[in-house]
C-alpha atoms as a PDB file:
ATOM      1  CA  UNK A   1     125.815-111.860  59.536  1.00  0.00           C
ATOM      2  CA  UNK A   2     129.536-112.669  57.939  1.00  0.00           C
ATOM      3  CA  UNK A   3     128.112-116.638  58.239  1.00  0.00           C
ATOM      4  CA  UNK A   4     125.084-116.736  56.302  1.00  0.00           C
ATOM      5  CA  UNK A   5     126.601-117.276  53.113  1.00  0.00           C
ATOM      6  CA  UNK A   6     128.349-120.236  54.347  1.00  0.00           C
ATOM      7  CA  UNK A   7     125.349-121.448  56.254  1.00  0.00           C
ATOM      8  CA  UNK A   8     123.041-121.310  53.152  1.00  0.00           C
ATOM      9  CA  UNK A   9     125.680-122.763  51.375  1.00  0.00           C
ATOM     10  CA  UNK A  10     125.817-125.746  53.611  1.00  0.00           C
ATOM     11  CA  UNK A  11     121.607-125.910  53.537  1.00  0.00           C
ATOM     12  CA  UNK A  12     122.055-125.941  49.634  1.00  0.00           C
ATOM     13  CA  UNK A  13     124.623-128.925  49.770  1.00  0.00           C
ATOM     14  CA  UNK A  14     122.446-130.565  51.969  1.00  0.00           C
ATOM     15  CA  UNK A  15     119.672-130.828  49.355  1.00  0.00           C
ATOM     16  CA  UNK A  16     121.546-131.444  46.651  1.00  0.00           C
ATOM     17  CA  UNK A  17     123.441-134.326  48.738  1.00  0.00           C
ATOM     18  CA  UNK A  18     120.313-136.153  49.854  1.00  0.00           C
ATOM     19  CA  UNK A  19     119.024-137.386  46.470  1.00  0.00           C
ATOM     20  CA  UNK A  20     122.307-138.528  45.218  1.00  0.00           C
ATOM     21  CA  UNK A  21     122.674-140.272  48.659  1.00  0.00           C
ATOM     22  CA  UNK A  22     119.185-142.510  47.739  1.00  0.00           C
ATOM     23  CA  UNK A  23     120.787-142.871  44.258  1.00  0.00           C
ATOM     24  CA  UNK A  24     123.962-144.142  45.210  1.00  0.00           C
ATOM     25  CA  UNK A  25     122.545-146.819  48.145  1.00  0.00           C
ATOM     26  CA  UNK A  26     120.076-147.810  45.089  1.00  0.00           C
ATOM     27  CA  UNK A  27     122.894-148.714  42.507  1.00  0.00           C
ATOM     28  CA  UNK A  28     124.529-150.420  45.780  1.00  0.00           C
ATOM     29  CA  UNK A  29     121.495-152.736  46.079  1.00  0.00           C
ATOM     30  CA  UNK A  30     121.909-154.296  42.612  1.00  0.00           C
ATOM     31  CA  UNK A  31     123.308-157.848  42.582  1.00  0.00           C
ATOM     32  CA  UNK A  32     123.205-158.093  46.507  1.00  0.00           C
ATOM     33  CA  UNK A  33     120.833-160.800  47.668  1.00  0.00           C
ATOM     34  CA  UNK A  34     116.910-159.942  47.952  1.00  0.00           C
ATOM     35  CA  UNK A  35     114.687-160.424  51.045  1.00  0.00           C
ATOM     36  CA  UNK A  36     112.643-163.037  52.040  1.00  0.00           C
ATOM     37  CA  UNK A  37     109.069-161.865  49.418  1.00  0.00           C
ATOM     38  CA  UNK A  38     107.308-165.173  49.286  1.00  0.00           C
ATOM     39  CA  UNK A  39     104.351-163.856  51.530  1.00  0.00           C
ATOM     40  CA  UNK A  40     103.894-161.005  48.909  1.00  0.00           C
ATOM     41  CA  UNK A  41     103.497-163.106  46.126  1.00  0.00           C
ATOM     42  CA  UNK A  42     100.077-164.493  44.690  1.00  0.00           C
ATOM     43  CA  UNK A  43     100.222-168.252  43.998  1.00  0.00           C
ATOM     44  CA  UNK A  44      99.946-167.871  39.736  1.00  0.00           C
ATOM     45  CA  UNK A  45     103.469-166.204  40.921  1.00  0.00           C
ATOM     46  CA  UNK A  46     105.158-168.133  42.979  1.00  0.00           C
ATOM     47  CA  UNK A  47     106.627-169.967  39.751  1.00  0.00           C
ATOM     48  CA  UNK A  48     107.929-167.266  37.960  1.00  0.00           C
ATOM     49  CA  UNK A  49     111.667-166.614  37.287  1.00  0.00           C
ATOM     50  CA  UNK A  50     111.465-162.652  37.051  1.00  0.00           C
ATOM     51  CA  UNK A  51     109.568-160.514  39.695  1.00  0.00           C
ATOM     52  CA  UNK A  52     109.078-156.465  39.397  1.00  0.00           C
ATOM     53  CA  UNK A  53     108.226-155.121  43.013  1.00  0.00           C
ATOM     54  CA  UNK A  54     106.957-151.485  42.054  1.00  0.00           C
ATOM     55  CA  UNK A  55     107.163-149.775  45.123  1.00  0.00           C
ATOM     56  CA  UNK A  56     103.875-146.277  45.373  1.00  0.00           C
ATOM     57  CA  UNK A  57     102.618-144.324  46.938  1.00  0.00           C
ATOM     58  CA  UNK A  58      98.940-143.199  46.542  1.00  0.00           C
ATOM     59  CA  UNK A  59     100.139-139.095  47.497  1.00  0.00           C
ATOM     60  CA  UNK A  60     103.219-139.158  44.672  1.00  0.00           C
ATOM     61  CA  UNK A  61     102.494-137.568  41.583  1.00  0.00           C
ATOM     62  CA  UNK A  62     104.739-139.542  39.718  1.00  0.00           C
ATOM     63  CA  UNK A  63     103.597-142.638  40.725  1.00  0.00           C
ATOM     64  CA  UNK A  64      99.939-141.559  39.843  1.00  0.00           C
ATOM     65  CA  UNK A  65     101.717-141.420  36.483  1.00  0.00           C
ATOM     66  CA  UNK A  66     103.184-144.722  36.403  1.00  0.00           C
ATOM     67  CA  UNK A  67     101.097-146.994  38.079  1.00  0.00           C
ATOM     68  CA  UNK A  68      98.340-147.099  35.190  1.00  0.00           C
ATOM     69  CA  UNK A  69     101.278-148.401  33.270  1.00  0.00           C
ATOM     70  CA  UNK A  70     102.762-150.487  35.641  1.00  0.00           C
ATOM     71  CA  UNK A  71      98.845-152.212  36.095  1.00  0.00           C
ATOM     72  CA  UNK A  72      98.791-152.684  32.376  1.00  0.00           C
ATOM     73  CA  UNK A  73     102.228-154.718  32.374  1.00  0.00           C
ATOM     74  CA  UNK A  74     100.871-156.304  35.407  1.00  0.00           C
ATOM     75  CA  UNK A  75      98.315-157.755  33.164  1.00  0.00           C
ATOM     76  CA  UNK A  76     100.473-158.578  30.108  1.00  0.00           C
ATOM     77  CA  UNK A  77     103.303-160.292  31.923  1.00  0.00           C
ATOM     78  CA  UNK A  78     101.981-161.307  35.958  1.00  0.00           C
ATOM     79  CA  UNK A  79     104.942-161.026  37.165  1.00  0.00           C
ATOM     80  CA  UNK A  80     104.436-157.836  38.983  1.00  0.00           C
ATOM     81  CA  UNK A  81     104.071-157.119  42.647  1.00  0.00           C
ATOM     82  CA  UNK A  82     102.430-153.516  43.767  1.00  0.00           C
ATOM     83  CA  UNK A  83     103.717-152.288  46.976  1.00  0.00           C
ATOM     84  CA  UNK A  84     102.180-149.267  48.752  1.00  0.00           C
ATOM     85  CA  UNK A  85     104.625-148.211  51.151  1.00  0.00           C
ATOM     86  CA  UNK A  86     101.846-146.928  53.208  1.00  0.00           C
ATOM     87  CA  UNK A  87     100.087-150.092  54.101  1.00  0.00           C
ATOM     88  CA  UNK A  88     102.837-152.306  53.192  1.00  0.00           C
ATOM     89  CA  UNK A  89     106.161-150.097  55.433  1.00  0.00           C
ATOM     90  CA  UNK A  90     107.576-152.895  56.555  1.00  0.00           C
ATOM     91  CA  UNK A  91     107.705-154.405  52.835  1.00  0.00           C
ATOM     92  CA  UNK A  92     109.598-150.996  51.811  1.00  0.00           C
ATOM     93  CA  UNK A  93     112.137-150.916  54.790  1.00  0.00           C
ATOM     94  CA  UNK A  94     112.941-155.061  53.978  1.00  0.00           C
ATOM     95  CA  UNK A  95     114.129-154.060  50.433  1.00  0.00           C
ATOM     96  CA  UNK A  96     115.518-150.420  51.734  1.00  0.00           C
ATOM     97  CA  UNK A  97     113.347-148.518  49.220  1.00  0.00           C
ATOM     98  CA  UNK A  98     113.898-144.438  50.155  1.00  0.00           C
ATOM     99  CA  UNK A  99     111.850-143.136  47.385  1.00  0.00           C
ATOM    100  CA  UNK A 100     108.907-143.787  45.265  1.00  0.00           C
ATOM    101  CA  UNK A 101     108.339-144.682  42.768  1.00  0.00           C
ATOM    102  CA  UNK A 102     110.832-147.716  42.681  1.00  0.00           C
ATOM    103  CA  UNK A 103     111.194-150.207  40.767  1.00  0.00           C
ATOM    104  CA  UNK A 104     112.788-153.299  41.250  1.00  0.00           C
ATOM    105  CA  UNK A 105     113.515-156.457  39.179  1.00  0.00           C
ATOM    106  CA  UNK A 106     113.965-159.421  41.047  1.00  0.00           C
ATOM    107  CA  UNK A 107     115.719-162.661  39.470  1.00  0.00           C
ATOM    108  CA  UNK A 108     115.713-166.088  41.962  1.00  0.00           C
ATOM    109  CA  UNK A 109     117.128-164.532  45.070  1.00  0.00           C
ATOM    110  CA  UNK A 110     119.217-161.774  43.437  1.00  0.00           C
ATOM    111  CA  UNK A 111     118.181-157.943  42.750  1.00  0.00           C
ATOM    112  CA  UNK A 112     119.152-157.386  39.498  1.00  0.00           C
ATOM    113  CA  UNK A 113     117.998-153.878  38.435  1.00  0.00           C
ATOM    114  CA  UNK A 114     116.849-151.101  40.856  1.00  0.00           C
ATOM    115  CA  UNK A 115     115.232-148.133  39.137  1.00  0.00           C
ATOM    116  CA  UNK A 116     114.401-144.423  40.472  1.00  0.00           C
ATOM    117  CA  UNK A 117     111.295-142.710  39.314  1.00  0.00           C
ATOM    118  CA  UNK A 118     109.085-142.945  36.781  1.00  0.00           C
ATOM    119  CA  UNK A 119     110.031-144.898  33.261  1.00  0.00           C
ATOM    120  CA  UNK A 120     108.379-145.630  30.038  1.00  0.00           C
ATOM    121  CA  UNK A 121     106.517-148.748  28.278  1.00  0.00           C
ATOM    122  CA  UNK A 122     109.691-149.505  26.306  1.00  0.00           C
ATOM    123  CA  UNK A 123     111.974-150.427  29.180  1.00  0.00           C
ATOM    124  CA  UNK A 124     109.202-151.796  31.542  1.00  0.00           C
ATOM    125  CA  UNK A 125     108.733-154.143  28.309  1.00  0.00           C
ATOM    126  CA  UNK A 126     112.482-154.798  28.700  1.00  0.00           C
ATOM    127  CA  UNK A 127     112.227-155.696  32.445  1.00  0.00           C
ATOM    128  CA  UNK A 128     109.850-158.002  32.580  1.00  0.00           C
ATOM    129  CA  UNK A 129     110.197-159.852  28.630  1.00  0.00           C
END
């Protein structure tokens, strides 16, 4: 019984290691190259110099949040893709996304901004003007 301190220690660590993991391998993505997305595009966007892939789920709670919001830019700007990881998992695992929601700004090839959870109208507005 002298080791379960240490051993719930270690659990602890464990959880608290695993989101700054996704974190860290997020902020590692930015200004790498992006993967091939041209068969995810619809043809109004195939033109456009900005893309926002907004990666859901339909069982996250947060996303249920955000993608109302993320629709509504959708409509304002067009340069937004929606992603469901669960129809679209192959999608997900070609641009590495670990969590939802996830946002990420696309310029030309390169991906410019990669963003963690839910954020607000004011800096969507900012990504995609």
């Amino acid at each position: 019984m002298e080791y379960l301190p240490f051993v719930l220690i270690a659990v602890l660590l464990l959880f608290m290691a695993f989101p700054l993991y996704i974190w860290l391998s997020s902020k590692r993505m930015q200004g790498g190259s992006a993967p091939a997305y041209d068969d995810l595009l619809a043809p109004e966007q195939r033109d456009k110099a900005k893309l926002l892939f907004y990666f859901y789920s339909q069982q996250c709670g947060p996303c249920r949040t955000l993608t109302p919001l993320v629709e509504r830019m959708a409509e304002r700007y067009g340069n937004v893709v929606k992603v469901d990881v669960m129809q679209q998992g192959g999608v997900a695992q070609r641009f590495a996304i670990r969590a939802t929601p996830t946002l990420v700004l696309v310029e030309g090839d390169t991906l410019v901004k990669v963003i963690l959870g839910p954020v607000g109208e004011k800096q969507l507005d900012l990504l995609l003007h």
